[in-house]
N, C-alpha and C. Protein backbone atom coordinates (compact mmCIF):
# COMPACT_ATOMS: atom_id res chain seq x y z
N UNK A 1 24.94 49.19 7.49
CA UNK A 1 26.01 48.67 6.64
C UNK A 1 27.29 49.46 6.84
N UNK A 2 27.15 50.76 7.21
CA UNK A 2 28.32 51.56 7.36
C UNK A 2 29.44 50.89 8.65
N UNK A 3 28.45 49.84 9.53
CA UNK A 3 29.35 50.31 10.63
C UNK A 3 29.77 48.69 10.26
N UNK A 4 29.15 47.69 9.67
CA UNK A 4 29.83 47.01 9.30
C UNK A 4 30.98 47.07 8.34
N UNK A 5 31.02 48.22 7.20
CA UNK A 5 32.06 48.30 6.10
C UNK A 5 33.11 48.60 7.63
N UNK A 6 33.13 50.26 8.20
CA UNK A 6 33.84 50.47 9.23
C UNK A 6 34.71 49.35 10.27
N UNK A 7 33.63 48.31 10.62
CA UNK A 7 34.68 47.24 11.35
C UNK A 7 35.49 46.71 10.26
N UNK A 8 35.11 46.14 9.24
CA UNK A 8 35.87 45.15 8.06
C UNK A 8 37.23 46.64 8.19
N UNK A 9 36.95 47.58 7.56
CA UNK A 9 37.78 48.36 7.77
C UNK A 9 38.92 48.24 8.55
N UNK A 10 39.04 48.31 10.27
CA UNK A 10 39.62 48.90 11.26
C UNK A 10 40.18 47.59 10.83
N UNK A 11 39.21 46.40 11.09
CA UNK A 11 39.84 44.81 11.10
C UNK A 11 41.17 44.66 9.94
N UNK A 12 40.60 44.95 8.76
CA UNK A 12 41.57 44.42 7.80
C UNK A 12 42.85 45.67 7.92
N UNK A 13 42.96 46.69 8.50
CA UNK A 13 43.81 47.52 8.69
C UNK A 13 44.96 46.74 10.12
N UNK A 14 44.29 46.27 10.91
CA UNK A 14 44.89 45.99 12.09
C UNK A 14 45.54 44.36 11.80
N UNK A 15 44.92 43.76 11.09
CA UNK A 15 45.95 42.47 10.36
C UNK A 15 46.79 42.80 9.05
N UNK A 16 46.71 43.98 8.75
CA UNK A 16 48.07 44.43 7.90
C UNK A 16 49.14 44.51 8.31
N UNK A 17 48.42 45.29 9.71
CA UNK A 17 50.04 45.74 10.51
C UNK A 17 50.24 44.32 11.33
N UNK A 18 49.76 43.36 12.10
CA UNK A 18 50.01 42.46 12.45
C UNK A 18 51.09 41.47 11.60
N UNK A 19 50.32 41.55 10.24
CA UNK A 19 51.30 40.72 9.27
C UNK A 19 52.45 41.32 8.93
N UNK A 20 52.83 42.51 8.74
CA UNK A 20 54.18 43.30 8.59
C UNK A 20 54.89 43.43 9.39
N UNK A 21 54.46 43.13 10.95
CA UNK A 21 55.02 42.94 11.96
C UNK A 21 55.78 41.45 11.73
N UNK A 22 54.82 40.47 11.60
CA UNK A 22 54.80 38.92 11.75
C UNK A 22 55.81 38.96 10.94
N UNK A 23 55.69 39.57 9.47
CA UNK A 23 56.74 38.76 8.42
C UNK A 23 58.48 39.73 8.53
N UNK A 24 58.87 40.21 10.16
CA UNK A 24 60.01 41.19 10.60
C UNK A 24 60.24 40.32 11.31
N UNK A 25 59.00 38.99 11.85
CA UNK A 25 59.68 38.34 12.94
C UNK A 25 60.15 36.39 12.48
N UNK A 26 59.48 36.52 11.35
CA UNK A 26 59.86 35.31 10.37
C UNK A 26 61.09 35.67 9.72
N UNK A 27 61.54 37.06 9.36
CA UNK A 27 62.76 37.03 8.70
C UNK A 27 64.04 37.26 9.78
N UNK A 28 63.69 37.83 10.87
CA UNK A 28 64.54 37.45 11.80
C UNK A 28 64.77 36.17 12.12
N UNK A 29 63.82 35.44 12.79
CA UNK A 29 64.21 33.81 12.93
C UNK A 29 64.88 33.12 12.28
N UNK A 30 64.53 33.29 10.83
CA UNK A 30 64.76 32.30 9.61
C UNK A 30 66.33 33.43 9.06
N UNK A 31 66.63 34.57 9.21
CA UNK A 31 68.13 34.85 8.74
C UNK A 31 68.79 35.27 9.71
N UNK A 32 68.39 36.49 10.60
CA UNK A 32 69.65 36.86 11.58
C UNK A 32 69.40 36.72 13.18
N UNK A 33 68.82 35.46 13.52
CA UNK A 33 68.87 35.03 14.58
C UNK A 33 69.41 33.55 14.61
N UNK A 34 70.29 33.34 15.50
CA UNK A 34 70.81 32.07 15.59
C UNK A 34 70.53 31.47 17.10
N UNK A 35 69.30 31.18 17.71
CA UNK A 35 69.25 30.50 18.75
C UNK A 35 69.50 29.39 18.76
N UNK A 36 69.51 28.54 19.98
CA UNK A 36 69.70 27.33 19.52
C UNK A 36 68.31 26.80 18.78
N UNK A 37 68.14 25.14 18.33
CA UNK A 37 67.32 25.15 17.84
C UNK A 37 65.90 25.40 18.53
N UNK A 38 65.86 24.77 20.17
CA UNK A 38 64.45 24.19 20.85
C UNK A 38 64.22 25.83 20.89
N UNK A 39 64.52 26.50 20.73
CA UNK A 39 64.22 28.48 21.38
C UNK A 39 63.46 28.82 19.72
N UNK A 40 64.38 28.29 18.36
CA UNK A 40 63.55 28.51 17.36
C UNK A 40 62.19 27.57 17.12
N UNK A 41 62.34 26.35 17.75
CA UNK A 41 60.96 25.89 17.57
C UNK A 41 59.79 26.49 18.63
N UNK A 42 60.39 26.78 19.97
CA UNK A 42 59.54 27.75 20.64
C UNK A 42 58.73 28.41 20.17
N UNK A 43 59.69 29.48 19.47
CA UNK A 43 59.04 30.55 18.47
C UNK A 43 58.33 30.46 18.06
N UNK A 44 58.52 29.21 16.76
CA UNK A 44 57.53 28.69 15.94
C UNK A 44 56.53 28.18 16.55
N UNK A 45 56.38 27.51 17.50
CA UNK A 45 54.90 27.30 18.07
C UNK A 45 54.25 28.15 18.40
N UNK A 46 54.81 29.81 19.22
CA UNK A 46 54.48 30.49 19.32
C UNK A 46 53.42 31.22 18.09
N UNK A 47 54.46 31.51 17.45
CA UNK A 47 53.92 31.55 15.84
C UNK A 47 52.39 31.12 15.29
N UNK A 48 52.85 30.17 15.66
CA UNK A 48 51.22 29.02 15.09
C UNK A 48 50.59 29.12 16.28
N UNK A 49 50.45 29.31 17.69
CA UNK A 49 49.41 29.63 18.42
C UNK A 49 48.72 31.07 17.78
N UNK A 50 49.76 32.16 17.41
CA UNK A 50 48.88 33.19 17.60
C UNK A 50 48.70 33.60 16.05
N UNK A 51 48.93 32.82 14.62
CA UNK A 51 48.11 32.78 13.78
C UNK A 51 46.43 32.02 14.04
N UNK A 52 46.66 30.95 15.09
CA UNK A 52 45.45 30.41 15.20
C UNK A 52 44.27 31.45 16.00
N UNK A 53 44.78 32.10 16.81
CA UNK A 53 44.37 33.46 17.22
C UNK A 53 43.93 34.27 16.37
N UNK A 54 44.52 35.08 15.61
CA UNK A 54 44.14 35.26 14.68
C UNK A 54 43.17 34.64 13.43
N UNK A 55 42.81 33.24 13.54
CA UNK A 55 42.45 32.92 12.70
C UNK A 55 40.89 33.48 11.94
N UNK A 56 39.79 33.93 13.21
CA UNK A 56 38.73 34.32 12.90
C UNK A 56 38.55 35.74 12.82
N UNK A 57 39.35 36.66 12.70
CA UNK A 57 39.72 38.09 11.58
C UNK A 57 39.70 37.68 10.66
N UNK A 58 40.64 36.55 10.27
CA UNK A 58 41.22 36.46 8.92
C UNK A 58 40.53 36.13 7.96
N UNK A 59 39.27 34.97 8.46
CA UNK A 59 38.54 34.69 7.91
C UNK A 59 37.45 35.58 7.54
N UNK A 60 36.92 36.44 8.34
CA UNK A 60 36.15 37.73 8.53
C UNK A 60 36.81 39.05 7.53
N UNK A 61 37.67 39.00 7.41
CA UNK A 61 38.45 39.73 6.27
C UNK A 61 38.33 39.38 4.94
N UNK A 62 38.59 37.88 5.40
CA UNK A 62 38.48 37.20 3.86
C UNK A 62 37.07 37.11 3.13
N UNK A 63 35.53 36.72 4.21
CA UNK A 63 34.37 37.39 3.80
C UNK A 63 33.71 38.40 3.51
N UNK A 64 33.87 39.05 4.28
CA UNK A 64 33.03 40.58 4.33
C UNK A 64 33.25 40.79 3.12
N UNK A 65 33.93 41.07 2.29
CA UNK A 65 33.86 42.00 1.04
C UNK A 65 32.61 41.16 0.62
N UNK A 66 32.49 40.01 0.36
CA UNK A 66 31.02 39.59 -0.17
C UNK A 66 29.55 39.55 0.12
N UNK A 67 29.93 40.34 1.62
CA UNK A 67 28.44 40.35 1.98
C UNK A 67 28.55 41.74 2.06
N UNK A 68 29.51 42.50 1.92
CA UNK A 68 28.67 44.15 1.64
C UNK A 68 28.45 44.08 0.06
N UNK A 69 29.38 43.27 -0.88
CA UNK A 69 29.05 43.75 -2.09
C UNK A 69 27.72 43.11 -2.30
N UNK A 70 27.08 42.41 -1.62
CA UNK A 70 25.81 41.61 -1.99
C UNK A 70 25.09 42.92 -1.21
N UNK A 71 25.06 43.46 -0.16
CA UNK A 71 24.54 44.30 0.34
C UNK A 71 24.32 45.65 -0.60
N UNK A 72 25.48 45.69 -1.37
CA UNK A 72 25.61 47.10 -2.55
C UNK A 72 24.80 46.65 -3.56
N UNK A 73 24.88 45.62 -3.89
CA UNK A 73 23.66 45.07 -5.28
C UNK A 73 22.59 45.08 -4.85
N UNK A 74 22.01 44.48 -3.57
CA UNK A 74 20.57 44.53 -2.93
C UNK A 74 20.47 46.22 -3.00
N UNK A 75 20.77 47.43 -2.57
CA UNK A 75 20.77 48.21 -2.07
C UNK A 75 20.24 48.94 -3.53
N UNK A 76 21.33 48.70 -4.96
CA UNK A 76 21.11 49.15 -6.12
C UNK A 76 19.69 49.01 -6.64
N UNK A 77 19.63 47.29 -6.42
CA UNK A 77 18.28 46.84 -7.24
C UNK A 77 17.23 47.52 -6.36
N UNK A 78 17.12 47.99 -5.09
CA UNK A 78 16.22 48.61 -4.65
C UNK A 78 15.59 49.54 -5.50
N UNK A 79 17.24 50.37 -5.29
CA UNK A 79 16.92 52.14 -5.95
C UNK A 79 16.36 52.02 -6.95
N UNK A 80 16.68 50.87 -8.02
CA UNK A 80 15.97 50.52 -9.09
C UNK A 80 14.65 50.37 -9.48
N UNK A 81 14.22 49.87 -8.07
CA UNK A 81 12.76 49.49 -7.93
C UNK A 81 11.72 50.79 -7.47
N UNK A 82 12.56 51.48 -6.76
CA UNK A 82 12.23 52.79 -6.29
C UNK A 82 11.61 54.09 -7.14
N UNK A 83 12.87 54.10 -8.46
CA UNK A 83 12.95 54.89 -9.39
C UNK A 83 11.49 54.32 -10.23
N UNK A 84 11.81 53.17 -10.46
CA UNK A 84 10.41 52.34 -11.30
C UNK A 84 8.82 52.94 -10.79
N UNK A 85 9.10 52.51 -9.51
CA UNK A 85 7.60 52.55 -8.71
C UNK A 85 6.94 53.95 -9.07
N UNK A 86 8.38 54.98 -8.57
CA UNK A 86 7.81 56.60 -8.59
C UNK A 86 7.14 57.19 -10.42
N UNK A 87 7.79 56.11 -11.45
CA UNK A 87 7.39 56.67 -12.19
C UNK A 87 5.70 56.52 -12.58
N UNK A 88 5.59 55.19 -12.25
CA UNK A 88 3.97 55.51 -11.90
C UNK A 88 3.02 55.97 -10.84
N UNK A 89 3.41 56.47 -9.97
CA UNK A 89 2.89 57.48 -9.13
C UNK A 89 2.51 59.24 -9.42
């Protein structure tokens, strides 16, 4: 489970900075760039290719927290069961 928390980790760290990047290059387009238009729709397709790229991090970001926290409850109710067992031993 560690090395799964660890990827969710690196992952959701590396689409932070992707998106803080992304939203330097949406506010450029959209205020202090004036291309013509076909160069800003370029962009924008660009844009939407490589959110779609992105798309299966994002989603993987957006899960994981629920399958380690299901992993942390399984893991609890163990210890639970653990503690139980030993007392009748």
């Amino acid at each position: 489970m560690l090395s799964v928390h660890g990827h969710f980790q690196l992952t959701q760290d590396s689409l932070a900075v992707w998106l803080t990047d992304f939203d330097v290059v949406l506010t450029n387009l959209e205020h202090l760039s004036e291309p013509p238009s076909n160069e800003k729709i370029r962009q924008l397709d660009d844009i939407d290719r490589e959110i779609q790229e992105k798309q299966t991090k994002i989603e993987y970001v957006r899960t994981c927290p629920n399958y380690l926290l299901s992993k942390t409850i399984d893991a609890r109710g163990l210890t639970i069961n653990i503690n139980e067992l030993t007392k009748f031993c």
